[in-house]
Structures are given as C-alpha cells and as structure tokens.
PDB file of N, CA and C in Angstrom:
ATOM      1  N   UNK A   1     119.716  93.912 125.460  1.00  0.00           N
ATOM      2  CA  UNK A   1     118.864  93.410 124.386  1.00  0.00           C
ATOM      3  C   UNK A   1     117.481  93.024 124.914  1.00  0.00           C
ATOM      4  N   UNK A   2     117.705  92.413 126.074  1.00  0.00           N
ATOM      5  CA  UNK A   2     115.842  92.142 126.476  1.00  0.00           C
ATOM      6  C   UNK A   2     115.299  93.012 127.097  1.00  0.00           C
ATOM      7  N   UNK A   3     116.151  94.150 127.617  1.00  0.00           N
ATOM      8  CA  UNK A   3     115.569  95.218 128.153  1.00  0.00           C
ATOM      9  C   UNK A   3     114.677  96.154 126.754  1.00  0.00           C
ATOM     10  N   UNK A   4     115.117  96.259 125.455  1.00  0.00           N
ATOM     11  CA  UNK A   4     114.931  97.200 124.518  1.00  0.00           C
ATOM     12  C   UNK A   4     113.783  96.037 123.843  1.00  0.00           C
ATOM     13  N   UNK A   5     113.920  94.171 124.059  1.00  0.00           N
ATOM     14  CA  UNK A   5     112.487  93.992 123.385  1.00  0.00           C
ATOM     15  C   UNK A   5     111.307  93.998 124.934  1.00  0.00           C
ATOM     16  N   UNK A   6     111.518  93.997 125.940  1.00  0.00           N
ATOM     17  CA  UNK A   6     110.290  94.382 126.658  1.00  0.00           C
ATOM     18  C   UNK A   6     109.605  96.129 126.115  1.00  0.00           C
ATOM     19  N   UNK A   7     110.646  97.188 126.156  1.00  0.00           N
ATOM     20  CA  UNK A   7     110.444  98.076 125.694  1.00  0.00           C
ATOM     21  C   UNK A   7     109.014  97.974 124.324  1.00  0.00           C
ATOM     22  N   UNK A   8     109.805  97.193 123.195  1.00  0.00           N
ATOM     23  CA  UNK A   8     108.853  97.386 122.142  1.00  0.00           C
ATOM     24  C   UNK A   8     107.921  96.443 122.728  1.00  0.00           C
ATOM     25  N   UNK A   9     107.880  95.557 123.339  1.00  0.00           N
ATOM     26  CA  UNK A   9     106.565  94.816 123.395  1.00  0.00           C
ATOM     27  C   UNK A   9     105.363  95.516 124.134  1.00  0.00           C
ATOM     28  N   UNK A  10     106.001  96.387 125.296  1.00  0.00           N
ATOM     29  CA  UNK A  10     105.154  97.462 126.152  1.00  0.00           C
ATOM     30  C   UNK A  10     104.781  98.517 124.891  1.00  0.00           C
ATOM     31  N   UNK A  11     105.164  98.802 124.235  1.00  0.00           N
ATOM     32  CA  UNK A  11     105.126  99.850 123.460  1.00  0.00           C
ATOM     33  C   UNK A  11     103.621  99.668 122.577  1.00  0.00           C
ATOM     34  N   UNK A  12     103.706  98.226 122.110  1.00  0.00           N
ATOM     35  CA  UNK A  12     103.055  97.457 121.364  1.00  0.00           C
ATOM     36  C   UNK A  12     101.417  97.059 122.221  1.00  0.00           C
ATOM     37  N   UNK A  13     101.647  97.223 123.432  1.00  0.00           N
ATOM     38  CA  UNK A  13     100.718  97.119 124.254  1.00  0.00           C
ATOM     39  C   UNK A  13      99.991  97.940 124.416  1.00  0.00           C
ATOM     40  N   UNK A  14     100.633  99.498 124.676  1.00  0.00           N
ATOM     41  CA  UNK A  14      99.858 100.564 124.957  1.00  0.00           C
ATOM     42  C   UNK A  14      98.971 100.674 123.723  1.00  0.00           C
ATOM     43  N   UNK A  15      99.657 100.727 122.689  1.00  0.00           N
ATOM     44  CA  UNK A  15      99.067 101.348 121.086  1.00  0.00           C
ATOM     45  C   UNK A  15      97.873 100.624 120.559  1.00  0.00           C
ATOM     46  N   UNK A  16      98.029  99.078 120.964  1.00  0.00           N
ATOM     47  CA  UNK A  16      97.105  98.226 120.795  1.00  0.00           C
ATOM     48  C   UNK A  16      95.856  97.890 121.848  1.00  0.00           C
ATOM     49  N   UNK A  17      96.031  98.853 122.976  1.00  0.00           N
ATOM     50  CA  UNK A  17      94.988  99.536 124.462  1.00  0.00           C
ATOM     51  C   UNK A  17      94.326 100.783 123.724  1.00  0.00           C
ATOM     52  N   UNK A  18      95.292 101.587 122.977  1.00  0.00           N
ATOM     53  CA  UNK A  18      94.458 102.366 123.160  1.00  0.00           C
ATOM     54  C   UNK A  18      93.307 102.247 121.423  1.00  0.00           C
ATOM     55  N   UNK A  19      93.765 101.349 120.750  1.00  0.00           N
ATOM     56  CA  UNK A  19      93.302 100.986 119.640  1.00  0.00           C
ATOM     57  C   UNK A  19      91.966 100.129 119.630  1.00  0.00           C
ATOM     58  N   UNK A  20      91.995  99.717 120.965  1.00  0.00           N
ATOM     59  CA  UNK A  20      90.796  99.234 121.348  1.00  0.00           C
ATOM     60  C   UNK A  20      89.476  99.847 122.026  1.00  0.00           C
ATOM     61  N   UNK A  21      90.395 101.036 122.712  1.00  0.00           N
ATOM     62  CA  UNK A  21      89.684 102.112 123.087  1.00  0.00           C
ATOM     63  C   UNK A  21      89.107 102.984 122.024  1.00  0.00           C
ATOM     64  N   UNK A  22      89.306 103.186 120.341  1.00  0.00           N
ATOM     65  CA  UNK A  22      89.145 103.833 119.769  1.00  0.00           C
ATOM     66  C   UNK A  22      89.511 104.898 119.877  1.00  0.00           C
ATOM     67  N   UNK A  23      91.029 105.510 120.499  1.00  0.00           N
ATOM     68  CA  UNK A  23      91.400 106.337 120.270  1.00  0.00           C
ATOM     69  C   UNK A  23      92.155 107.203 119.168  1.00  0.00           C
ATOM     70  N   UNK A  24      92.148 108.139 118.777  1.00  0.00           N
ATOM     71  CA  UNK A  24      92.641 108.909 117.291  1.00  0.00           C
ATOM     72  C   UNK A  24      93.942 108.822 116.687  1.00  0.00           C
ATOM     73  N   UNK A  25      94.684 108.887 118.053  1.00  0.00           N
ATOM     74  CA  UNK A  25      96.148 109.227 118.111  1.00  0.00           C
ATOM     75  C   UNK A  25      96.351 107.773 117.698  1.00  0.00           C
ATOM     76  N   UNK A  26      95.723 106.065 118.139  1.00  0.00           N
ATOM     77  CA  UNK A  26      96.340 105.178 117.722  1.00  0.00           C
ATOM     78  C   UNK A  26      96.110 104.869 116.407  1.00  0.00           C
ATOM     79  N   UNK A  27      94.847 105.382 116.130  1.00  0.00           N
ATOM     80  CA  UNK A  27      94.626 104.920 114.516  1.00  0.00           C
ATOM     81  C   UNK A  27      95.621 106.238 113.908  1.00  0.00           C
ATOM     82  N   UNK A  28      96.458 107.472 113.925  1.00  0.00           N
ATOM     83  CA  UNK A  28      97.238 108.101 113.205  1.00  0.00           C
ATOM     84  C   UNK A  28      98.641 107.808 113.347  1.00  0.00           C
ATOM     85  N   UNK A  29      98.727 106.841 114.764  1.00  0.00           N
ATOM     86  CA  UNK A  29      99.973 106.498 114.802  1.00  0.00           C
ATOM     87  C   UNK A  29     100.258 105.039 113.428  1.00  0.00           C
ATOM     88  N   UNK A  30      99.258 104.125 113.543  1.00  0.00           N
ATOM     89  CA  UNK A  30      98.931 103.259 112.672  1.00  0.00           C
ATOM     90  C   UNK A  30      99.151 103.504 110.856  1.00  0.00           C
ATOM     91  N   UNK A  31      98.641 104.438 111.075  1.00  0.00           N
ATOM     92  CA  UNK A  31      98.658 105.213 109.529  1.00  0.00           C
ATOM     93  C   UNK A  31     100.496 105.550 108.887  1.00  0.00           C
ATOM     94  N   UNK A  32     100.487 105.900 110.239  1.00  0.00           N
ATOM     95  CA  UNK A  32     102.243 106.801 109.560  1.00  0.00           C
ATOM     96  C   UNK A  32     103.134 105.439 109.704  1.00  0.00           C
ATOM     97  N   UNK A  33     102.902 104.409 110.754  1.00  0.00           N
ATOM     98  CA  UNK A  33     103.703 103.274 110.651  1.00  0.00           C
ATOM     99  C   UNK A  33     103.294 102.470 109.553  1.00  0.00           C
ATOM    100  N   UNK A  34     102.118 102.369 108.455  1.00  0.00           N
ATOM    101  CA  UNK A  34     101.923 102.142 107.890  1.00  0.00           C
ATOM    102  C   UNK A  34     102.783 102.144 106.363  1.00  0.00           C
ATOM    103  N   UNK A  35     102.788 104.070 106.305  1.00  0.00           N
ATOM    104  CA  UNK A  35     103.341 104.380 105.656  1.00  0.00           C
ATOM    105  C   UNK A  35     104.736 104.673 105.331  1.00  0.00           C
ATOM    106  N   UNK A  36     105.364 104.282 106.442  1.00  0.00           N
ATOM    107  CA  UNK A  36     107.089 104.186 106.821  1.00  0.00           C
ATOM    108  C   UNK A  36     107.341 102.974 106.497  1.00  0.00           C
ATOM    109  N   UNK A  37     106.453 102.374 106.649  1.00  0.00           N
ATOM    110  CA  UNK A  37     106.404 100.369 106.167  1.00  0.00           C
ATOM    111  C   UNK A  37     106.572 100.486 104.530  1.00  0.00           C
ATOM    112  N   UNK A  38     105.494 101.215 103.746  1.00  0.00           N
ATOM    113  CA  UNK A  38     105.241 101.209 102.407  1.00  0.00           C
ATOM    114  C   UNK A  38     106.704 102.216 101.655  1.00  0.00           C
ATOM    115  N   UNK A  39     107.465 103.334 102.461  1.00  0.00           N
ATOM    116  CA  UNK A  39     108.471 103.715 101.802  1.00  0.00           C
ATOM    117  C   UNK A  39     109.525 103.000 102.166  1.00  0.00           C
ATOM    118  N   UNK A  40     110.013 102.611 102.942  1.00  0.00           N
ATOM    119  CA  UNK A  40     111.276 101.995 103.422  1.00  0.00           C
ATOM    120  C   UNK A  40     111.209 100.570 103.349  1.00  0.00           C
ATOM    121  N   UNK A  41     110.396  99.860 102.989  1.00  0.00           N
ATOM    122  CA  UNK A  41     110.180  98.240 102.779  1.00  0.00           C
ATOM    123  C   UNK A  41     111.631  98.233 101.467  1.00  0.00           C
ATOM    124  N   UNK A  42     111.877  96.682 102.112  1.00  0.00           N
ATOM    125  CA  UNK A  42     113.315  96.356 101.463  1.00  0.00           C
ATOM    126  C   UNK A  42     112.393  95.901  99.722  1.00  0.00           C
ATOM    127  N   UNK A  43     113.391  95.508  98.973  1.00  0.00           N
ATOM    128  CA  UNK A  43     113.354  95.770  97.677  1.00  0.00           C
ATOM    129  C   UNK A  43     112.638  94.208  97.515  1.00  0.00           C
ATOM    130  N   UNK A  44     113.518  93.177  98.493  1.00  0.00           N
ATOM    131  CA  UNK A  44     112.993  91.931  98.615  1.00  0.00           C
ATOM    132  C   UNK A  44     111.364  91.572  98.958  1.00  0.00           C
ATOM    133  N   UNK A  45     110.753  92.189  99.457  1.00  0.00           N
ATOM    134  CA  UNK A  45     109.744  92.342 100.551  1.00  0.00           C
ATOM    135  C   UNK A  45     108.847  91.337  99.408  1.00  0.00           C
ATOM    136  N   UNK A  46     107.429  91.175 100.268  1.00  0.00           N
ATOM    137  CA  UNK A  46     106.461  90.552  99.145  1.00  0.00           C
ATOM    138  C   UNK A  46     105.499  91.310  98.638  1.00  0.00           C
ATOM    139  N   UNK A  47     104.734  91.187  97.735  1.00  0.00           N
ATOM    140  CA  UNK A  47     103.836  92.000  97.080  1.00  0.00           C
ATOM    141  C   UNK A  47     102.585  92.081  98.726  1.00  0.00           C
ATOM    142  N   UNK A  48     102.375  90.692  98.858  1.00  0.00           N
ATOM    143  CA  UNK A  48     101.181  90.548 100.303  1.00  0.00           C
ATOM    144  C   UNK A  48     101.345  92.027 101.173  1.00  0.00           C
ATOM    145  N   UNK A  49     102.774  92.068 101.490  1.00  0.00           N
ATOM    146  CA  UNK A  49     103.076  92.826 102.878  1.00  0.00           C
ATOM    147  C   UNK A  49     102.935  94.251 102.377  1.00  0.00           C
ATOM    148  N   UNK A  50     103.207  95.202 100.665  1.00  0.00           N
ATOM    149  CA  UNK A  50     102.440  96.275 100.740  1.00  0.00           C
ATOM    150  C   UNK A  50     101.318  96.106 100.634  1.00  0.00           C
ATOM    151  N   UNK A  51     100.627  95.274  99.904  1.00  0.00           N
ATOM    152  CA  UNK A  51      98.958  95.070  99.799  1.00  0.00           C
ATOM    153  C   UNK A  51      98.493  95.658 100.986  1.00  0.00           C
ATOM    154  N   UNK A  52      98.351  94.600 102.122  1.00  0.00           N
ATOM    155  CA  UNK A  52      98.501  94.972 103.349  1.00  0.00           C
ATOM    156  C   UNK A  52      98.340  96.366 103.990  1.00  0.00           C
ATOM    157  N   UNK A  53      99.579  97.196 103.396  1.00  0.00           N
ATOM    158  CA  UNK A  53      99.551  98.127 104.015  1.00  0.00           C
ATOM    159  C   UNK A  53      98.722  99.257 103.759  1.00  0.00           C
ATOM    160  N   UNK A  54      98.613  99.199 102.394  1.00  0.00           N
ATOM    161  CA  UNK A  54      97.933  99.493 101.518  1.00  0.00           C
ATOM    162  C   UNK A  54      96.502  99.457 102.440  1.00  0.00           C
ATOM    163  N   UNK A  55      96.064  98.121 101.988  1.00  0.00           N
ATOM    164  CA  UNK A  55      94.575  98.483 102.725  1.00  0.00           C
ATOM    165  C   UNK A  55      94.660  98.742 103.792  1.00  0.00           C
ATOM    166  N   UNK A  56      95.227  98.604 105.267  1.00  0.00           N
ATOM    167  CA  UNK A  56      95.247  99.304 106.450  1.00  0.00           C
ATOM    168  C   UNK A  56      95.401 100.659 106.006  1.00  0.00           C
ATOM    169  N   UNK A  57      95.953 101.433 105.469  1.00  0.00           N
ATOM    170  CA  UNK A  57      96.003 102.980 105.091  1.00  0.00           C
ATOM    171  C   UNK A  57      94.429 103.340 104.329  1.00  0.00           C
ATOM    172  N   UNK A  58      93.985 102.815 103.428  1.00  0.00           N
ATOM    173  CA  UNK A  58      92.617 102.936 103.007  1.00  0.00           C
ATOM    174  C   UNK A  58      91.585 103.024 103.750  1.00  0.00           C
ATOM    175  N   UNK A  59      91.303 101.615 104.609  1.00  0.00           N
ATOM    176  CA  UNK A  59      90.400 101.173 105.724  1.00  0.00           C
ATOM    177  C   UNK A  59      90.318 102.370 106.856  1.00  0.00           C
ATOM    178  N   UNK A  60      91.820 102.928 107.268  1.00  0.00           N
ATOM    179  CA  UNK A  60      91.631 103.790 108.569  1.00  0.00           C
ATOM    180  C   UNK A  60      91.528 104.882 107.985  1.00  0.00           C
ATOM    181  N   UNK A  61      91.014 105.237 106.650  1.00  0.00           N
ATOM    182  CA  UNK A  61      90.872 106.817 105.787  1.00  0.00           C
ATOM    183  C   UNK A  61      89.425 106.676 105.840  1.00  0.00           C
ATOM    184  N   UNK A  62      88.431 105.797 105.696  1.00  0.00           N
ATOM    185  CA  UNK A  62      87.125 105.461 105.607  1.00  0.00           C
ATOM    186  C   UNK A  62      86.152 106.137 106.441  1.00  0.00           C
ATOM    187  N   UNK A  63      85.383 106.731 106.247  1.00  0.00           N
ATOM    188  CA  UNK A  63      84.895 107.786 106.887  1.00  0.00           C
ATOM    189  C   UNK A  63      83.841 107.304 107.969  1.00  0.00           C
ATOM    190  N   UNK A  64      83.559 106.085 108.028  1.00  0.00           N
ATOM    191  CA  UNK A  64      82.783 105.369 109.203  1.00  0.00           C
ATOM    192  C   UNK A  64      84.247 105.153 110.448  1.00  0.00           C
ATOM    193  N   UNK A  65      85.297 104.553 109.639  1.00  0.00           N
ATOM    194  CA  UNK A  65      86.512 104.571 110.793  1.00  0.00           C
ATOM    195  C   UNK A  65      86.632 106.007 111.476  1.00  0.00           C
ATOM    196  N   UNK A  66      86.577 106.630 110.554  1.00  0.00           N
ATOM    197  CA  UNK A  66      86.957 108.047 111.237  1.00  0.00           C
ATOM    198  C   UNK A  66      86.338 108.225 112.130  1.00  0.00           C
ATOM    199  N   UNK A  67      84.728 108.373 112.146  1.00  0.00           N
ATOM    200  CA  UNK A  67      83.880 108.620 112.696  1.00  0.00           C
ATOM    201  C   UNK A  67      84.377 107.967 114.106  1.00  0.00           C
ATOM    202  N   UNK A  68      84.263 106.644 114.305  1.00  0.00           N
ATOM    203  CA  UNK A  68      84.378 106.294 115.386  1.00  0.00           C
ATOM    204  C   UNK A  68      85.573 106.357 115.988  1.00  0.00           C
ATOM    205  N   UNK A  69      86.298 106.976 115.376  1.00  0.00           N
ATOM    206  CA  UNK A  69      88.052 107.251 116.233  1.00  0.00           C
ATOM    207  C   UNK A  69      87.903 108.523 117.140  1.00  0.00           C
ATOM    208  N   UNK A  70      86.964 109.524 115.828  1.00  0.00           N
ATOM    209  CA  UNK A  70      86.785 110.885 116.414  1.00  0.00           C
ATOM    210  C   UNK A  70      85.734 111.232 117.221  1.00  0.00           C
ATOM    211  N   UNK A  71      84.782 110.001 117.617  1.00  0.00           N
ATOM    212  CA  UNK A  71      83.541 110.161 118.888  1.00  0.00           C
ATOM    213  C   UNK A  71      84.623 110.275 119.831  1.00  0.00           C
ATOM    214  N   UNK A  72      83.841 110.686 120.892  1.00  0.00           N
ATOM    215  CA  UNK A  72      83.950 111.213 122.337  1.00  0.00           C
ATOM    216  C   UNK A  72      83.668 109.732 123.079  1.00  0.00           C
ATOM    217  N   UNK A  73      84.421 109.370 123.612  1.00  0.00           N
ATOM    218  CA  UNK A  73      83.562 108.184 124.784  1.00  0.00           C
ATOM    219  C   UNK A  73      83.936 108.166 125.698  1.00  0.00           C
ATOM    220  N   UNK A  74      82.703 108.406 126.594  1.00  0.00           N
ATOM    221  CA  UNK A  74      82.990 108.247 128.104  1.00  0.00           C
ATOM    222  C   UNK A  74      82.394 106.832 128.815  1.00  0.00           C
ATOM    223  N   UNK A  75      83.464 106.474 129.336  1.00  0.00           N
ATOM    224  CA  UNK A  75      83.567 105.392 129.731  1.00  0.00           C
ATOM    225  C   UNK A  75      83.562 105.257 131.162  1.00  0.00           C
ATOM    226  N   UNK A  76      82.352 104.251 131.052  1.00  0.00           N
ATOM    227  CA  UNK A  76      81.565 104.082 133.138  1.00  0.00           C
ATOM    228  C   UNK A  76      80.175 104.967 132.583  1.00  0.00           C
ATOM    229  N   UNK A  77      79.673 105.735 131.720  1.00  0.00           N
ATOM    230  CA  UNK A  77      78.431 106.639 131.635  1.00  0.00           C
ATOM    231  C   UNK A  77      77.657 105.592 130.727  1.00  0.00           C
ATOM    232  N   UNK A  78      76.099 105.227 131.595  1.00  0.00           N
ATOM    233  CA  UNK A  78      75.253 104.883 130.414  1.00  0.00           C
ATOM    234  C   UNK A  78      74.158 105.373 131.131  1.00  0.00           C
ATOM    235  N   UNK A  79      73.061 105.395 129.857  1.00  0.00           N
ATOM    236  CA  UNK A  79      71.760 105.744 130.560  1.00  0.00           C
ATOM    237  C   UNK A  79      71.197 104.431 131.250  1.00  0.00           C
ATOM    238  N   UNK A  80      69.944 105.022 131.445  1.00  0.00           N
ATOM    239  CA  UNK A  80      69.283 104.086 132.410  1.00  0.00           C
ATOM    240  C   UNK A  80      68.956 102.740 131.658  1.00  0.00           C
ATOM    241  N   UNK A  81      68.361 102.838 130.058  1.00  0.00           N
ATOM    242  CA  UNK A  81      68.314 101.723 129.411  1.00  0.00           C
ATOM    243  C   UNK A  81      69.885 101.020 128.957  1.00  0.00           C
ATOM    244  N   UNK A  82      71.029 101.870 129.000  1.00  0.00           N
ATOM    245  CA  UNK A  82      72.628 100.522 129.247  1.00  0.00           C
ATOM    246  C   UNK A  82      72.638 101.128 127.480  1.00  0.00           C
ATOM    247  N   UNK A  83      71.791 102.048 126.686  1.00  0.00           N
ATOM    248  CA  UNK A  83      72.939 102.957 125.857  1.00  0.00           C
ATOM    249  C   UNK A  83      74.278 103.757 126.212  1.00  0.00           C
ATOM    250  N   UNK A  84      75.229 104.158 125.226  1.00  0.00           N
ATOM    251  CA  UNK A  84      76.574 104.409 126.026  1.00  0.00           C
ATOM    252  C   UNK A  84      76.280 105.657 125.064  1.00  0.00           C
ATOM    253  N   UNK A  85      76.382 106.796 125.013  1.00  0.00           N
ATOM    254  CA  UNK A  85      77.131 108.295 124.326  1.00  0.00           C
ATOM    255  C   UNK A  85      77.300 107.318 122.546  1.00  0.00           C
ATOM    256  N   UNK A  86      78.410 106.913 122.534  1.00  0.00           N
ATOM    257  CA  UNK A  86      78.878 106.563 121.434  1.00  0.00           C
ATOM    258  C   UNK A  86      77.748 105.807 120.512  1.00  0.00           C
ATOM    259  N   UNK A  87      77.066 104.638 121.435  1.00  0.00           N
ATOM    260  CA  UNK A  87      75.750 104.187 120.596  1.00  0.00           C
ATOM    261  C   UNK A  87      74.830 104.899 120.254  1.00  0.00           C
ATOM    262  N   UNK A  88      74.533 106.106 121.185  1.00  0.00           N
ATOM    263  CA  UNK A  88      73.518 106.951 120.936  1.00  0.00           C
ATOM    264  C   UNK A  88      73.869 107.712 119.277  1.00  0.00           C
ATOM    265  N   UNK A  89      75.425 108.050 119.363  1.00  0.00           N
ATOM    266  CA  UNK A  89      75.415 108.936 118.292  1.00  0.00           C
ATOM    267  C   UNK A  89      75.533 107.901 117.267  1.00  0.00           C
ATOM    268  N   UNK A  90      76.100 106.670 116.915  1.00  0.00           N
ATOM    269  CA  UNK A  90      75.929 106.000 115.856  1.00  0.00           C
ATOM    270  C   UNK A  90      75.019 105.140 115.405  1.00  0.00           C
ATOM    271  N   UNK A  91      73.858 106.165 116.414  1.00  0.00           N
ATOM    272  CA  UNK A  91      72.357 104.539 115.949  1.00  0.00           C
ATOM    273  C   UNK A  91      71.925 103.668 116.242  1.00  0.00           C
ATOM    274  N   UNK A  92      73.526 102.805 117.494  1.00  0.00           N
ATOM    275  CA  UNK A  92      73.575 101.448 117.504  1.00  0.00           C
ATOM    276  C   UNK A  92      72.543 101.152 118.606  1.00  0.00           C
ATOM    277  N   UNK A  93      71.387 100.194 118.481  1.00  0.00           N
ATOM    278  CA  UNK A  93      70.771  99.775 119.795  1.00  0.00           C
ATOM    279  C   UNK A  93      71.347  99.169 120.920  1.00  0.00           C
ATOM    280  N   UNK A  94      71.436  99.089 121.567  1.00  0.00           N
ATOM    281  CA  UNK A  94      72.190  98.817 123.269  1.00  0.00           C
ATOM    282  C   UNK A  94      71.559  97.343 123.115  1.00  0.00           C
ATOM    283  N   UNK A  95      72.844  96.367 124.105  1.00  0.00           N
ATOM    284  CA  UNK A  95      73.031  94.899 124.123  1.00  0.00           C
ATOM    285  C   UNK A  95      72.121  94.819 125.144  1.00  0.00           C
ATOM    286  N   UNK A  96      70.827  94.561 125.184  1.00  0.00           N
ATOM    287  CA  UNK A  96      69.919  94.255 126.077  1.00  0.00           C
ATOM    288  C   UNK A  96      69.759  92.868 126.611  1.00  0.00           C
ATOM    289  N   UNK A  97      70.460  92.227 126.099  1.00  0.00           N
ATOM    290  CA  UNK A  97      70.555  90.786 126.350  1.00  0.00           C
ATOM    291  C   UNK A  97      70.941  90.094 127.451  1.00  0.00           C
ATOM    292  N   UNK A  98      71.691  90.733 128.339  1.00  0.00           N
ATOM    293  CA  UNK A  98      72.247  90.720 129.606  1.00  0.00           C
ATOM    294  C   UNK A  98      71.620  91.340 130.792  1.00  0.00           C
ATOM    295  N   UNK A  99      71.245  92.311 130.531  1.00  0.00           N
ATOM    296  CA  UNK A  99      71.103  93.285 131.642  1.00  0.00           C
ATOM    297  C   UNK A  99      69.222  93.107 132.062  1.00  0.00           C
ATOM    298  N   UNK A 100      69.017  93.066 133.308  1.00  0.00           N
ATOM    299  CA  UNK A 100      67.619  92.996 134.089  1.00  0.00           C
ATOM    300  C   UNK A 100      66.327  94.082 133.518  1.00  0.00           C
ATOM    301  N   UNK A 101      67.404  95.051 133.572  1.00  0.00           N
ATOM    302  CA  UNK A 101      65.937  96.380 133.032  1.00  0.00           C
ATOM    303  C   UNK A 101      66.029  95.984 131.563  1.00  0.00           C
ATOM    304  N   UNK A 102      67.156  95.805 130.955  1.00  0.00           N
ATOM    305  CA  UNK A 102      66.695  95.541 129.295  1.00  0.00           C
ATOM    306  C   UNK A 102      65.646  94.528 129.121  1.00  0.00           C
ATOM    307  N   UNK A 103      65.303  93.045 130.231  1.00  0.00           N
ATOM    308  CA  UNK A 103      64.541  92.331 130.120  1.00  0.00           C
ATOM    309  C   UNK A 103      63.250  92.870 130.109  1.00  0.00           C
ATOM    310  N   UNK A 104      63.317  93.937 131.545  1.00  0.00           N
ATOM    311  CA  UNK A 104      61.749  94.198 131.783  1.00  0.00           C
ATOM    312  C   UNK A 104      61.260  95.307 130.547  1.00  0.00           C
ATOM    313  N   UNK A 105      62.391  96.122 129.712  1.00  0.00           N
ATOM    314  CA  UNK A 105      62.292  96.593 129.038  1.00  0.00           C
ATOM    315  C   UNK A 105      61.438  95.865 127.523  1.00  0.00           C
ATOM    316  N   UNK A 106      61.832  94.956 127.161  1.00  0.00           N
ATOM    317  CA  UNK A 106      61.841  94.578 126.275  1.00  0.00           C
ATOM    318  C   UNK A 106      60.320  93.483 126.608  1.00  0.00           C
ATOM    319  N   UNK A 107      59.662  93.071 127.723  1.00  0.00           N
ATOM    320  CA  UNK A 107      58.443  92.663 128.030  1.00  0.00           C
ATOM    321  C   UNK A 107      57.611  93.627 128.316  1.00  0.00           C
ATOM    322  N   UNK A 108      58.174  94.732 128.685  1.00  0.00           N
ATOM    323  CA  UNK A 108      57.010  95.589 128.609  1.00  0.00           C
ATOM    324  C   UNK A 108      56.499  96.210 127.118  1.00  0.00           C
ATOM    325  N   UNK A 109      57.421  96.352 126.131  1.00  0.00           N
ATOM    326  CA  UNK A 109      57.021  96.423 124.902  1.00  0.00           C
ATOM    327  C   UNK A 109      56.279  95.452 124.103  1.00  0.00           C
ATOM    328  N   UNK A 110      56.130  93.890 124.381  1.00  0.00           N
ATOM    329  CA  UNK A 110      55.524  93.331 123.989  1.00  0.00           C
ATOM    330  C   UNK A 110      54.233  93.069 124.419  1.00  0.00           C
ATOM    331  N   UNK A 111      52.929  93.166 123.255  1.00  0.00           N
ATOM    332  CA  UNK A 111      51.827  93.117 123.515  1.00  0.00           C
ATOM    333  C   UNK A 111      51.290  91.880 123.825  1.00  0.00           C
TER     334      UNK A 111
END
C-alpha cells in the first residue's frame, strides 16, 4: 500500500514538473483526466467539483494556453539582453530588474 501511494505521489510530481515546464503532453494529460473526472464522477459528487472541471477543460482549450504549451523552449538559451525564445515570440519584455546589463541597458536609454 505505501509502495503504490509513493508511486502516485511520484507520478503527481513528474506531471506537475512538467506542467511547469509548459509542456503539451501535461496540459493533454490534464484534459483527459479532466474528462474521466466529468464521466465517471459518482452520482453523489458536488456541483463545485464538475464546475471545476469544467473550467480546467475550457481554460486549457484557450488559444493563448495553447499557444504557450505549443512554443518551443529552450532552456539555458538567452540573448545577450536575458530575452528567452519564448518571450521573444510572445512579446513579453525580459525581467531586467535583476540582471547588470539590463541596468546598463536601461541607463543608457535614458536621456
């Protein structure tokens, strides 16, 4: 028995690693456990827990989610200003707030 809940808890680990990573496979694994939740939920269940599922199935259909499940990211690659691939393609300006060249960056733009 504690061998099979370390099992799911590792299990629970990877999916939720790679969900952080923005990988595809965890947001489709998400989706179908979603939807195994919404057919097989007991009769008792609460209205909250399909709601729920409901919007997690909506939310990861959303075409900004998509987007960022289905970028490419390489990870350890930035340019010289500390943009990453993924910011470049979604617009996002790079956290300059930390980093030395973003400082000198950001004084040399000011007049």
């Amino acid at each position: 028995m504690f061998g099979l809940c370390l099992l799911i808890s590792y299990l629970a680990y990877l999916i939720a690693t790679a969900f952080w990573r923005c990988k595809d496979w965890a947001r489709l694994l998400t989706i179908g456990f979603s939807a195994l939740e919404l057919v097989f939920i007991p009769r008792h269940a609460t209205i909250s827990s399909r709601f729920i599922s409901v919007i997690d199935i909506l939310y990861l259909f959303t075409p900004h989610v998509r987007s960022v499940f289905r970028a490419v990211v390489t990870e350890g690659r930035t340019t010289r200003f500390g943009s990453t691939p993924l910011e470049k393609k979604l617009n996002v300006a790079p956290d300059l707030s930390n980093s030395s060249s973003g400082q000198k960056l950001l004084a040399s733009k000011i007049p």
